[in-house]
C-alpha atoms as a PDB file:
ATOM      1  CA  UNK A   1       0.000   0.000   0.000  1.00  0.00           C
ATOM      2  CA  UNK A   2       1.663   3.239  -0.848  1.00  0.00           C
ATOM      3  CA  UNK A   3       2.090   5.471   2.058  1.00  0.00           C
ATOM      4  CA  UNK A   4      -0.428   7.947   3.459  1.00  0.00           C
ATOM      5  CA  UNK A   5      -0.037  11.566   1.471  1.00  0.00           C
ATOM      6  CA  UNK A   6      -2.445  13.744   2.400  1.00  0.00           C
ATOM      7  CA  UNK A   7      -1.982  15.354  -1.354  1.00  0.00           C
ATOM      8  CA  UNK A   8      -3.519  12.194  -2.775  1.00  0.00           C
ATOM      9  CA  UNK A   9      -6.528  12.837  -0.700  1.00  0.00           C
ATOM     10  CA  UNK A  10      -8.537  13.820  -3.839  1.00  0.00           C
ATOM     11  CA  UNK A  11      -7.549  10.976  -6.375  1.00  0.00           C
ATOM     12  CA  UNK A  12      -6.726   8.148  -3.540  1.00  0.00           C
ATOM     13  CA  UNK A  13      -4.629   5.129  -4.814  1.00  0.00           C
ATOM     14  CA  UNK A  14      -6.431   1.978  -5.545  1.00  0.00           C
ATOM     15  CA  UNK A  15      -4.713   0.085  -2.511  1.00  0.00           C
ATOM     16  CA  UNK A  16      -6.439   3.027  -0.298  1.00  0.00           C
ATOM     17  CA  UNK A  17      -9.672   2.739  -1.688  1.00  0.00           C
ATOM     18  CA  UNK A  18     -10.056  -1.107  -1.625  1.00  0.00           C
ATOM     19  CA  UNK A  19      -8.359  -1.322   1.697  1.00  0.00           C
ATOM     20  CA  UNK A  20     -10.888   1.554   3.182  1.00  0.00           C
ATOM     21  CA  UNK A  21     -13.598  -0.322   1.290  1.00  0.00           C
ATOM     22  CA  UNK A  22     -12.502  -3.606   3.302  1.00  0.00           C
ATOM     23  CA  UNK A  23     -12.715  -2.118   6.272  1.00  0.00           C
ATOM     24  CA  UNK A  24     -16.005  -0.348   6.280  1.00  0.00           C
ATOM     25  CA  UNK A  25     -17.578  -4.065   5.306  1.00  0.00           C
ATOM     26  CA  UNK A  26     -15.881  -5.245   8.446  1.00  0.00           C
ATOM     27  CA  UNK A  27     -17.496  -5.703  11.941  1.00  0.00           C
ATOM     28  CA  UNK A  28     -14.087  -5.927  13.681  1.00  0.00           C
ATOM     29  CA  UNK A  29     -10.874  -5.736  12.439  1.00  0.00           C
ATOM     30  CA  UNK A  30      -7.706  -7.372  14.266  1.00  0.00           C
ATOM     31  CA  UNK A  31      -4.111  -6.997  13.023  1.00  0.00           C
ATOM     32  CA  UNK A  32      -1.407  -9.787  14.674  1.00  0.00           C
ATOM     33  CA  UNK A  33       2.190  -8.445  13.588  1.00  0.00           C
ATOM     34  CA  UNK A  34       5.655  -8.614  14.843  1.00  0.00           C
ATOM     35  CA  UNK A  35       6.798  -5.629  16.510  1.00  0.00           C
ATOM     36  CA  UNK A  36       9.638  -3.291  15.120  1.00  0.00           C
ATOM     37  CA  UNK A  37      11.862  -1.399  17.801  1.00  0.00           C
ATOM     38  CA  UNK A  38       9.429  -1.878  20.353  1.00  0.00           C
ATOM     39  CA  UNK A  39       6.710  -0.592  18.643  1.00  0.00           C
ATOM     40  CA  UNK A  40       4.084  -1.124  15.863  1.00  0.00           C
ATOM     41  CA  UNK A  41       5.658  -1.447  12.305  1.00  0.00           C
ATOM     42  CA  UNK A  42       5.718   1.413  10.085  1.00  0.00           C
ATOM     43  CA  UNK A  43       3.370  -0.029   7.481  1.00  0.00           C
ATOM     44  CA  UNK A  44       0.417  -0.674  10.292  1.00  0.00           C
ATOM     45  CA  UNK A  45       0.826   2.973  11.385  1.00  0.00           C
ATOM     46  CA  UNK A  46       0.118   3.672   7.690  1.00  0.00           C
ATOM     47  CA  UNK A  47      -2.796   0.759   7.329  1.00  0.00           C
ATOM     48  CA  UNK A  48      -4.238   2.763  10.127  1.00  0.00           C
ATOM     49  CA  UNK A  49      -3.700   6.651   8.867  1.00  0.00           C
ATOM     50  CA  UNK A  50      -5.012   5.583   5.467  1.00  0.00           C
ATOM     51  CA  UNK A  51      -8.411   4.342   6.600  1.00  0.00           C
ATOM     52  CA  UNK A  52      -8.776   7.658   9.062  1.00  0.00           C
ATOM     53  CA  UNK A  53      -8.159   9.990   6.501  1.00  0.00           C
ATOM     54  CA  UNK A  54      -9.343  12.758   4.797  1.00  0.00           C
ATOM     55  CA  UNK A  55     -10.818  13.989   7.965  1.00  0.00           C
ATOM     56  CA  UNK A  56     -14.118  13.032   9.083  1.00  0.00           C
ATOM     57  CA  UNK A  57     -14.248  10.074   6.781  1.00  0.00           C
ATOM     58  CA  UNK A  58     -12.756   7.770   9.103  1.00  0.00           C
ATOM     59  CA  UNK A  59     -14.004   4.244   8.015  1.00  0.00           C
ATOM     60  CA  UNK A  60     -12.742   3.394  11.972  1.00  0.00           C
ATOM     61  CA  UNK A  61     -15.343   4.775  13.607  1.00  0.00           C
ATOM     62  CA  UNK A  62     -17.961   2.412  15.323  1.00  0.00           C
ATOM     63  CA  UNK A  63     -15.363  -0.348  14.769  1.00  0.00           C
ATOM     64  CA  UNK A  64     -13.565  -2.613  17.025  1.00  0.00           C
ATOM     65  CA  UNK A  65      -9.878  -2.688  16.507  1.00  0.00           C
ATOM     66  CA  UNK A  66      -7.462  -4.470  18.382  1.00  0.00           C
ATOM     67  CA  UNK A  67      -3.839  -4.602  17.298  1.00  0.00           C
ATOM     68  CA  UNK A  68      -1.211  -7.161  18.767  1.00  0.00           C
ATOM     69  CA  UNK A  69       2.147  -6.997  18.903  1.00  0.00           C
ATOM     70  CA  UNK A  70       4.456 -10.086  19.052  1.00  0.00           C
ATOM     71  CA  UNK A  71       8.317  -9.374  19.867  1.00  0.00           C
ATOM     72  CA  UNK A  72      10.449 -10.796  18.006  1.00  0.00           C
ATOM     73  CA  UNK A  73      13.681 -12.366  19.403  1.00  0.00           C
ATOM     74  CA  UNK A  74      17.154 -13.595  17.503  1.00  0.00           C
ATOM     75  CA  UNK A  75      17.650 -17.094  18.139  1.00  0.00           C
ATOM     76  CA  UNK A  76      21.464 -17.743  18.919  1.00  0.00           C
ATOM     77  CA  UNK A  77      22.481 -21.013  17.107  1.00  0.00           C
END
């Protein structure tokens, strides 16, 4: 999904439009991802801007969301 650019607001990607499209048809919506410096990976923050925006056209609201994080650790051989 290309990242979140308010500029494109207008004329939104495809990727944006189905993924807000998905989203809206959905009840609930869980993501399950490995975290990434202690944190949530870039590319969920953007998953997450791109179905909030343009403002007050959120397709979050009235939706459950739950987001978990797994951490990741290096395995020593």
């Amino acid at each position: 999904m290309p990242p979140y650019n308010p500029d494109l607001d207008e004329n939104p990607p495809a990727e944006w439009t189905a993924s807000r499209q998905r989203i809206a048809a959905a009840d609930a919506v869980l993501f399950v991802t490995p975290e990434y410096n202690r944190s949530a990976p870039a590319v969920l923050k953007n998953a997450i801007d791109v179905g909030s925006r343009p403002y007050g056209k959120s397709v979050w609201s009235g939706k459950i969301l739950s987001v978990s994080l797994k951490e990741v650790l290096p395995q020593f051989v």
